[in-house]
N, C-alpha and C. Protein backbone atom coordinates (compact mmCIF):
# COMPACT_ATOMS: atom_id res chain seq x y z
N UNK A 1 21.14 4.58 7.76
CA UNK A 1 21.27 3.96 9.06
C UNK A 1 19.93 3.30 9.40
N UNK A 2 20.03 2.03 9.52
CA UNK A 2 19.00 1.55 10.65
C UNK A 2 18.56 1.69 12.04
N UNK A 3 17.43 1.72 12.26
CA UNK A 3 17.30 2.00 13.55
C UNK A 3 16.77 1.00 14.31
N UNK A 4 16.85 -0.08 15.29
CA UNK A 4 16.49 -1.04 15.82
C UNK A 4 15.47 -1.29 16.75
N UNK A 5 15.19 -1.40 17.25
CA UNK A 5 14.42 -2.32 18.89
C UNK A 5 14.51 -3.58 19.13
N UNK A 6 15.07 -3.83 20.37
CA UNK A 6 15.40 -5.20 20.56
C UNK A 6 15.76 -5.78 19.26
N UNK A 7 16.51 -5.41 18.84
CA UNK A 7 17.16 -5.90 17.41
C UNK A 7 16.58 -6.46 16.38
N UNK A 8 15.15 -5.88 16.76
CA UNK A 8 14.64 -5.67 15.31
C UNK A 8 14.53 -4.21 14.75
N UNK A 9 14.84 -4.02 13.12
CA UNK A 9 14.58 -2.95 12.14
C UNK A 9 13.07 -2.33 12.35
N UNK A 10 13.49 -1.16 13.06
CA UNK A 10 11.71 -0.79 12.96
C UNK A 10 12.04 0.86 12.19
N UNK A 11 13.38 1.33 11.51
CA UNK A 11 12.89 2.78 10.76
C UNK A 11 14.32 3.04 9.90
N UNK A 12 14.46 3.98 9.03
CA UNK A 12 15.90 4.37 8.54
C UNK A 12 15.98 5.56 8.93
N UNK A 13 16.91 5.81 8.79
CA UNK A 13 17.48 7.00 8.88
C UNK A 13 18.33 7.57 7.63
N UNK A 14 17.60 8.58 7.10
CA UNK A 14 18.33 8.96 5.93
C UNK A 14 18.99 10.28 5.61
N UNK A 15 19.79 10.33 5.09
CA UNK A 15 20.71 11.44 5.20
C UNK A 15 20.01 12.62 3.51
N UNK A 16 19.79 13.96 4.06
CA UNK A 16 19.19 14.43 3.39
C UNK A 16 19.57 16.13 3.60
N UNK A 17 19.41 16.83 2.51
CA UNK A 17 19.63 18.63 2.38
C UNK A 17 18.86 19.29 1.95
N UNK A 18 18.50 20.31 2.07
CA UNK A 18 17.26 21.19 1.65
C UNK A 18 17.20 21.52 0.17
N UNK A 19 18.18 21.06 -0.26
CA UNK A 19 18.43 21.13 -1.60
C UNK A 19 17.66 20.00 -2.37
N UNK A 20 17.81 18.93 -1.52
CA UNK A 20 17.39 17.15 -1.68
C UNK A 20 16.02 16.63 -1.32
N UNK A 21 15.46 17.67 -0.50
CA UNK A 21 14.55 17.00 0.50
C UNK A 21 13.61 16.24 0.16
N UNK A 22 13.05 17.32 -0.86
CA UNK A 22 11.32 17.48 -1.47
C UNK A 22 11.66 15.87 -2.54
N UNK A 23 13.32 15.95 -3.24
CA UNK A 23 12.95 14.25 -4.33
C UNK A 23 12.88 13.13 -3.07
N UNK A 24 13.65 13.30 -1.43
CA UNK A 24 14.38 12.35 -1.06
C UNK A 24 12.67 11.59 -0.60
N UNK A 25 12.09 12.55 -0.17
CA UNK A 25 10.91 12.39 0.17
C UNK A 25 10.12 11.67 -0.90
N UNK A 26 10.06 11.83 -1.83
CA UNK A 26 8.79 11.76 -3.26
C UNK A 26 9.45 10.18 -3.10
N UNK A 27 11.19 10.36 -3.54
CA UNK A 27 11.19 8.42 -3.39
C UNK A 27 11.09 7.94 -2.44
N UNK A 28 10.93 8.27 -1.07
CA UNK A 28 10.52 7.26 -0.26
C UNK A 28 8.66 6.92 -0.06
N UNK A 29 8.21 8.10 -0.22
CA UNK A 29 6.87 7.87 -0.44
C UNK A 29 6.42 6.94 -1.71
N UNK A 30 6.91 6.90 -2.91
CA UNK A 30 6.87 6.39 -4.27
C UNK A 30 7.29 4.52 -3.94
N UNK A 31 8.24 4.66 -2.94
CA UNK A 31 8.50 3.16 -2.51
C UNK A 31 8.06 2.36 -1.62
N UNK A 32 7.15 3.18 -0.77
CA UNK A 32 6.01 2.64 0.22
C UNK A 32 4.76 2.96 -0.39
N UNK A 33 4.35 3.38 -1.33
CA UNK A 33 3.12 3.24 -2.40
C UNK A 33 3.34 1.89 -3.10
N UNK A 34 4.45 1.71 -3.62
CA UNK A 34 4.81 0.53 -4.80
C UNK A 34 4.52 -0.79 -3.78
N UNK A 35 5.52 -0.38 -2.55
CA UNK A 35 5.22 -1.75 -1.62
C UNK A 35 3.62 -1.81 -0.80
N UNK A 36 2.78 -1.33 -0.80
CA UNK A 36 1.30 -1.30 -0.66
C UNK A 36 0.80 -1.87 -2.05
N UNK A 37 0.81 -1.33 -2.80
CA UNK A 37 0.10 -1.75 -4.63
C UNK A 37 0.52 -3.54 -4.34
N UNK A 38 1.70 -3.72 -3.96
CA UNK A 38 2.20 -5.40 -4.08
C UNK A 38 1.66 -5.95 -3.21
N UNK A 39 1.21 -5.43 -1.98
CA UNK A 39 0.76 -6.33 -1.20
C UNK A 39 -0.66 -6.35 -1.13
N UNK A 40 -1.47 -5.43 -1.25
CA UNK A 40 -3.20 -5.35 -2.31
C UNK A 40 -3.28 -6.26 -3.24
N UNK A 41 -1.82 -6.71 -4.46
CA UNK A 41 -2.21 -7.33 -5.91
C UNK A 41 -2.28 -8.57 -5.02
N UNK A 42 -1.03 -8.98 -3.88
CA UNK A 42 -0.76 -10.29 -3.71
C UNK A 42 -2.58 -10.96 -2.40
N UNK A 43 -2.86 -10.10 -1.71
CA UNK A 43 -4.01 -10.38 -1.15
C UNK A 43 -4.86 -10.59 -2.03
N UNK A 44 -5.10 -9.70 -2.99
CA UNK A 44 -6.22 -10.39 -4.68
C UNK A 44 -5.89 -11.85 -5.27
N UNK A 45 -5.05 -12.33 -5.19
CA UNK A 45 -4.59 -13.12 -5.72
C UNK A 45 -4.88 -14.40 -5.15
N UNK A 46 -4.46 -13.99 -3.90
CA UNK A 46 -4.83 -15.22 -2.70
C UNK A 46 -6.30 -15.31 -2.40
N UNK A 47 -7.14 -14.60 -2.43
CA UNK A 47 -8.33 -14.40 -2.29
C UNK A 47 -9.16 -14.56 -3.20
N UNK A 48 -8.58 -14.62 -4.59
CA UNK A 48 -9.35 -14.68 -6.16
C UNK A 48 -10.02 -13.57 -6.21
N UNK A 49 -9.61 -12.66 -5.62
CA UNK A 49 -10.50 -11.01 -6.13
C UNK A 49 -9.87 -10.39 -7.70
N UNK A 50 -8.70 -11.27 -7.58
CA UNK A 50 -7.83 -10.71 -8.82
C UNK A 50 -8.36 -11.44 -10.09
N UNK A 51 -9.45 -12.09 -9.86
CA UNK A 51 -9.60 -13.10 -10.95
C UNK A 51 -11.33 -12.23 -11.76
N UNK A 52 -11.74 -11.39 -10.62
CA UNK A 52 -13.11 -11.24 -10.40
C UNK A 52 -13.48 -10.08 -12.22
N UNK A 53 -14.35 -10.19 -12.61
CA UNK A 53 -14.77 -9.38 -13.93
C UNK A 53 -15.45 -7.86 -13.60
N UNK A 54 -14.89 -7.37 -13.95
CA UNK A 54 -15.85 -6.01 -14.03
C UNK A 54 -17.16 -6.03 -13.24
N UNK A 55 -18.29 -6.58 -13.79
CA UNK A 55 -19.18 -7.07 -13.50
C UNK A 55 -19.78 -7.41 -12.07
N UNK A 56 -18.43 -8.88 -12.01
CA UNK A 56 -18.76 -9.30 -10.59
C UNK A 56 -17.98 -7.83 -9.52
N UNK A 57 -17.07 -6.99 -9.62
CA UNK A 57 -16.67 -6.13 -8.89
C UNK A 57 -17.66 -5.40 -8.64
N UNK A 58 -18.38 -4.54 -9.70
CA UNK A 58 -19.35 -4.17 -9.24
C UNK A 58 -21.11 -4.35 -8.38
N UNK A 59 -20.89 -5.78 -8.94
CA UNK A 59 -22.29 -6.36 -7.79
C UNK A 59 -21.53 -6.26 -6.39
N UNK A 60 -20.20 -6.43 -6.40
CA UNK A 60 -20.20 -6.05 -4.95
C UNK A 60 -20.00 -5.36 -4.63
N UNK A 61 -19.66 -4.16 -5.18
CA UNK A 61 -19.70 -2.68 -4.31
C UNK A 61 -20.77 -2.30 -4.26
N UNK A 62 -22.12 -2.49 -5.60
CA UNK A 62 -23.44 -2.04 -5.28
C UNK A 62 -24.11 -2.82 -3.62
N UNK A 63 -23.98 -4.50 -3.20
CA UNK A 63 -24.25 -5.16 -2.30
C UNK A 63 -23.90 -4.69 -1.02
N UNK A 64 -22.49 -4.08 -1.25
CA UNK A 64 -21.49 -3.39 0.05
C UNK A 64 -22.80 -1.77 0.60
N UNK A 65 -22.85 -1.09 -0.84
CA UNK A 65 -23.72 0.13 -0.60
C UNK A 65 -25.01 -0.35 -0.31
N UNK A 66 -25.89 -1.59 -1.01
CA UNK A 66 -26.91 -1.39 -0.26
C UNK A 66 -27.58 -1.71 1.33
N UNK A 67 -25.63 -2.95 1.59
CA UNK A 67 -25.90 -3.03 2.95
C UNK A 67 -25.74 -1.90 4.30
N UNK A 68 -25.16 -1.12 3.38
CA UNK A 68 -24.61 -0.17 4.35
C UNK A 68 -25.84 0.92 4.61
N UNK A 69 -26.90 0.81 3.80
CA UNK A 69 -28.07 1.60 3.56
C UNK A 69 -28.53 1.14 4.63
N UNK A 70 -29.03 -0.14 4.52
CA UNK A 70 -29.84 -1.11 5.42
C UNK A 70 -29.51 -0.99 6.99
């Protein structure tokens, strides 16, 4: 079941047993992980972070730490 506001989709409702709970759970968590991972790759992508080398990743996390020193 969907659940609405002003007729927009804002949650589900899922039908579940104590028998079920602990997988019903793991796949919905497992499918809002997968849909986070896609939308991180697709912001890399758009941004050219996805393009970036080893290398350059790390000059910027060292730059990130030494600003954060500063």
């Amino acid at each position: 079941m969907v659940v609405t506001s002003n007729g927009r989709p804002i949650a589900f409702l899922v039908g579940t047993s104590p028998e079920t709970f602990d997988s019903t759970l793991e796949a919905i968590q497992q499918a809002e992980a997968l849909q986070a991972l896609e939308s991180i790759r697709q912001s890399a992508r758009e941004t050219g972070a996805a393009k970036l080398s080893l290398d350059e990743i790390n000059a910027e996390i060292a730059a990130a730490r030494a600003a954060r020193r500063s």
